[in-house]
Protein backbone atom coordinates (compact mmCIF):
# COMPACT_ATOMS: atom_id res chain seq x y z
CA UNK A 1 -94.33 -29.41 12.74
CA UNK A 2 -91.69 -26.86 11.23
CA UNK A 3 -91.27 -23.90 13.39
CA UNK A 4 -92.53 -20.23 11.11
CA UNK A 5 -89.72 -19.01 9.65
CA UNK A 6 -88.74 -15.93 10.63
CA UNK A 7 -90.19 -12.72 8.31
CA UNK A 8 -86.69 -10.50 8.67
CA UNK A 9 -84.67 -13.69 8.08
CA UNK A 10 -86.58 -14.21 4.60
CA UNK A 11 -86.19 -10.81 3.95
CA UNK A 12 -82.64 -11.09 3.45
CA UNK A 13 -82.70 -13.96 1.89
CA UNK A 14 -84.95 -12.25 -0.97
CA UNK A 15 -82.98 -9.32 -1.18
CA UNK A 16 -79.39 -9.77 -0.32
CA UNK A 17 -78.11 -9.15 -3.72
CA UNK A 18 -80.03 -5.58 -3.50
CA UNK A 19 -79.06 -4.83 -0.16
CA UNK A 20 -75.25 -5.61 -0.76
CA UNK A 21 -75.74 -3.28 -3.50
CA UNK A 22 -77.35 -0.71 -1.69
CA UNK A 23 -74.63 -0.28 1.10
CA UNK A 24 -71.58 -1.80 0.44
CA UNK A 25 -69.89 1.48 -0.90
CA UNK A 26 -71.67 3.66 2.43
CA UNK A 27 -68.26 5.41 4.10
CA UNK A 28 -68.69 4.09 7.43
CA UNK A 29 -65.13 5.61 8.50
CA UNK A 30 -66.08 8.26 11.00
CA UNK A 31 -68.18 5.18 12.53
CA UNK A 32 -65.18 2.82 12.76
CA UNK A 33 -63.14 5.67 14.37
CA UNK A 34 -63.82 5.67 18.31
CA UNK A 35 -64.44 2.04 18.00
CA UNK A 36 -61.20 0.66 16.50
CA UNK A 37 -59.23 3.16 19.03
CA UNK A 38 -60.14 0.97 22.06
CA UNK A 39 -58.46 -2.12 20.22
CA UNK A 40 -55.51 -2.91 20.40
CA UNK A 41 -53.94 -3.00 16.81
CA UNK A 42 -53.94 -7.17 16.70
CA UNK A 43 -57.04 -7.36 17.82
CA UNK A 44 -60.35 -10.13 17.20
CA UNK A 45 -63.39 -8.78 16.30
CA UNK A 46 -66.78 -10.51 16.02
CA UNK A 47 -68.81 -8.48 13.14
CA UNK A 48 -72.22 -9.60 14.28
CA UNK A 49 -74.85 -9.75 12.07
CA UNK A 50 -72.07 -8.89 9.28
CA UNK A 51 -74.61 -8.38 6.07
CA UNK A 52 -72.46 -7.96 3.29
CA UNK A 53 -69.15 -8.09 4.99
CA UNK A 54 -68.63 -4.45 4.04
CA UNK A 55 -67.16 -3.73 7.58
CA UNK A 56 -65.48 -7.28 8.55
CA UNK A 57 -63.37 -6.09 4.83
CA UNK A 58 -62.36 -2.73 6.35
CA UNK A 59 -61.21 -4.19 9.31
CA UNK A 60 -59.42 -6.96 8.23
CA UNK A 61 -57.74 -4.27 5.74
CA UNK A 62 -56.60 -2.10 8.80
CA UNK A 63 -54.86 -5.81 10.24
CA UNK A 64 -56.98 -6.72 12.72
CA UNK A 65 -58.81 -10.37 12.95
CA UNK A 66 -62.45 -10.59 12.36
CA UNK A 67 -64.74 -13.19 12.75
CA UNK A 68 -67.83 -12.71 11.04
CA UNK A 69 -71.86 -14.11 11.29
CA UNK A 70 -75.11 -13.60 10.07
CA UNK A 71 -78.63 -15.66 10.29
CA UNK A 72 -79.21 -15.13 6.73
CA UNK A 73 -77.20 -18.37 4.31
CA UNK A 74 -77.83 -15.93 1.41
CA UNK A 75 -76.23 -12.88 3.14
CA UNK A 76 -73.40 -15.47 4.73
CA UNK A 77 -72.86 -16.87 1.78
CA UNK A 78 -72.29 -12.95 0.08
CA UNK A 79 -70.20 -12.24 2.62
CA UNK A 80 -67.96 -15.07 2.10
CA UNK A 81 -66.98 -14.37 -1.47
CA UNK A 82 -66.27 -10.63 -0.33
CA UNK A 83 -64.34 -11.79 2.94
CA UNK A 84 -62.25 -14.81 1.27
CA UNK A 85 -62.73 -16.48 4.61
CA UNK A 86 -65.66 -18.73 5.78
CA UNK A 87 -68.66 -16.78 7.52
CA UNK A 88 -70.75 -18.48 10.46
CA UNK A 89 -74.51 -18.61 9.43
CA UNK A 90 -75.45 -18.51 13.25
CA UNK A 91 -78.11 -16.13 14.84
CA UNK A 92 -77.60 -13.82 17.73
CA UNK A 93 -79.79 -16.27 19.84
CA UNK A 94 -77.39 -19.10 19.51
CA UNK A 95 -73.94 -17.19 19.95
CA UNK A 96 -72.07 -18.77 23.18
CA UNK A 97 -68.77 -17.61 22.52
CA UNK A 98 -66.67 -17.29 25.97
CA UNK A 99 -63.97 -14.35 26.58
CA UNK A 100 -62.90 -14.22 22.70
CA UNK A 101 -63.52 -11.34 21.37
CA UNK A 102 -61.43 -8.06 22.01
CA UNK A 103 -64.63 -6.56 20.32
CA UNK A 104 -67.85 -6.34 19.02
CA UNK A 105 -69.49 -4.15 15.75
CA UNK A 106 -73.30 -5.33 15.96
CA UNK A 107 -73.85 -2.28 12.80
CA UNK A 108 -77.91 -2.12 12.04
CA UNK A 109 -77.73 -5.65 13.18
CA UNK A 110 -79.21 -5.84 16.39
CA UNK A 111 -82.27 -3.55 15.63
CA UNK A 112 -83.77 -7.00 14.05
CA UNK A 113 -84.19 -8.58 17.56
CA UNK A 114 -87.43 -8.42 19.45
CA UNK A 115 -87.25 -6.53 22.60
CA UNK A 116 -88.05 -9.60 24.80
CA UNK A 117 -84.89 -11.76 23.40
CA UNK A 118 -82.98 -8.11 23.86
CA UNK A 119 -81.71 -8.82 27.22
CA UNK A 120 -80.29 -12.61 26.88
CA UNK A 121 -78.77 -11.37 23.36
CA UNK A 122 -76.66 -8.71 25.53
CA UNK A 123 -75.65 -11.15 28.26
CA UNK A 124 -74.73 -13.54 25.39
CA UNK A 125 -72.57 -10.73 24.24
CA UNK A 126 -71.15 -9.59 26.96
CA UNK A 127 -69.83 -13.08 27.62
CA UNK A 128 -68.45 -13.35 24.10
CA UNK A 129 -65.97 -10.10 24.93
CA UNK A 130 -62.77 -10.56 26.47
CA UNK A 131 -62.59 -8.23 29.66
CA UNK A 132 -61.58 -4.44 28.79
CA UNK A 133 -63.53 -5.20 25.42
CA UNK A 134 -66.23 -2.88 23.44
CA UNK A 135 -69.34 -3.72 21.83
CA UNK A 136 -70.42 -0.81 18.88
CA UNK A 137 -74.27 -1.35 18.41
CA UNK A 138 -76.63 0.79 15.84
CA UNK A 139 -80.62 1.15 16.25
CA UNK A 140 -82.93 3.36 14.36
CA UNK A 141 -84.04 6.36 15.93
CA UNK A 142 -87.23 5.52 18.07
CA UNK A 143 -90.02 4.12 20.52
CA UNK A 144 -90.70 0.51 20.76
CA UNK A 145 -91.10 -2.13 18.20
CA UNK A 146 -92.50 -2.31 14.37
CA UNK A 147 -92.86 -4.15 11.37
CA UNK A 148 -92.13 -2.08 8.50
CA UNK A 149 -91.17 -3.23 5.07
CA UNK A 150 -90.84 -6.71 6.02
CA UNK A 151 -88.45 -6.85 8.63
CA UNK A 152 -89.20 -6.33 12.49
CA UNK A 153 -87.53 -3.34 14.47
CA UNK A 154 -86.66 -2.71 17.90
CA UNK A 155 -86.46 1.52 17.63
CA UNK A 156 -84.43 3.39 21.04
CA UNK A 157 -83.89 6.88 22.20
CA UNK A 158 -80.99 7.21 24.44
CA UNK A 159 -82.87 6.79 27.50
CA UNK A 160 -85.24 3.58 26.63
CA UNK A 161 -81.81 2.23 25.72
CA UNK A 162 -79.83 3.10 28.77
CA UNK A 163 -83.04 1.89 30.88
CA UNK A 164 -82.99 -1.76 28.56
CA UNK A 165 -78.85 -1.18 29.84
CA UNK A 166 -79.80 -1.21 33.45
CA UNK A 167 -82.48 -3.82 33.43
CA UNK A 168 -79.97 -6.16 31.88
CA UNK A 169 -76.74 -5.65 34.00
CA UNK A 170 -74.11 -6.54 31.89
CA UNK A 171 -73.43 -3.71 29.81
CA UNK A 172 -72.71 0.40 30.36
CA UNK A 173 -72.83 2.82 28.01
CA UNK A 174 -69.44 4.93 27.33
CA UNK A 175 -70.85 6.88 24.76
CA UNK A 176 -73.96 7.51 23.26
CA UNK A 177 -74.40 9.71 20.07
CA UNK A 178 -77.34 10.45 16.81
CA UNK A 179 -76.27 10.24 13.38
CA UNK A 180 -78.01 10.42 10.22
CA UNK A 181 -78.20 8.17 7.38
CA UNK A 182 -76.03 7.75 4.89
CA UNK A 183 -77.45 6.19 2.05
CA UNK A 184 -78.94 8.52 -0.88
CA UNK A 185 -82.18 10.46 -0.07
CA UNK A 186 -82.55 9.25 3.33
CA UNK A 187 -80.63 11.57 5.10
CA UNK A 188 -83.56 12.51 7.56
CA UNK A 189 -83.47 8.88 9.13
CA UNK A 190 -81.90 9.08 12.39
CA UNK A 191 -79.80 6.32 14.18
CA UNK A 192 -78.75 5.77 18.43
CA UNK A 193 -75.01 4.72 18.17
CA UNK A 194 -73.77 2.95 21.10
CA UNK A 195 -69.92 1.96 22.71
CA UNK A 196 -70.66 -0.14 25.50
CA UNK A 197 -67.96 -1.78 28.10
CA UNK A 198 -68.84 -5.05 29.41
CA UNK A 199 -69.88 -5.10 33.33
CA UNK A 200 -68.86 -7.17 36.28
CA UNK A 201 -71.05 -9.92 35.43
CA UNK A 202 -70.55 -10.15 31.79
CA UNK A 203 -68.35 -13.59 32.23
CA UNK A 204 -70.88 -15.02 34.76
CA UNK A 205 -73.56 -17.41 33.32
């Protein structure tokens, strides 16, 4: 029996040409800002969850090494053709990278996992980062978990985040802040932007 295949996974697979078209010209600058100043300038960064590579290009631009995945083949294979490098179709359940990442940009990206898997997907990360590292995550504004337009959502406020932080053990928050959307006519959708540091148990298994 084949396992169901996952509704947010299809999703992209539908509609990755619309999507890519939809936010690969968002300015995402004042984003990259406080993350790229904790790496250092030769850095390796693991875009996770990388879409249409729009942010794995900037980076690599600026001269910093990027390694990029994403769950959808469609999106990966998008994001290939934009990157001119090979993209790892690979979901955030599977990653079991070990100390190799200076740092992490999950961007709208991690909202798509379900709030049980939540914890293991942090510990998974916080193994992949190399100690001193930073993890940059994005969630929609919110409470709890939803299925809206075909995709699932895990929604946080700062404090049901920094409470799903302390459950897991692995990650702190350095700084937590609200922006607002950036794509046309949507300006009154809020997002939870996150830098985390990795704890002292992010390299244990």
């Amino acid at each position: 029996m084949t396992a169901n295949p996952d509704p947010t996974r299809q999703f992209y697979e539908v509609n990755a040409e619309t999507f890519v078209t939809e936010t690969r010209a968002i300015d995402m600058h004042s984003l990259y800002a406080p993350f790229l100043a904790r790496i250092p300038a030769d850095g390796h960064i693991l875009d996770a969850g990388c879409g249409s590579g729009r942010d794995s290009r900037a980076f690599l631009d600026l001269g910093f090494r990027v390694t990029a995945f994403d769950a959808s083949p469609r999106m990966v294979h998008l994001a290939s053709l934009e990157l001119g490098q090979s993209v790892h179709c690979l979901s955030f359940q599977a990653l079991d990278w070990r100390c190799e990442f200076d740092a992490i940009w999950a961007c709208a990206s991690l909202l798509h996992v379900k709030m049980t898997e939540l914890p293991d997907v942090l510990r998974r990360m916080a193994r992949a980062l190399r100690a001193g590292g930073v993890l940059y995550a994005s969630f929609k504004y919110g409470q709890g978990e939803r299925f809206h337009h075909g995709r699932h959502f895990s929604d946080f406020n700062a404090a049901s985040l920094k409470s799903l932080l302390h459950d897991t053990g692995v990650l702190a928050p350095i700084e937590i802040w609200i922006t607002h959307d950036r794509r046309p006519g949507r300006s009154d959708e809020q997002w939870l932007n996150v830098l985390l540091s990795p704890g002292v148990l992010s390299h244990q298994d």
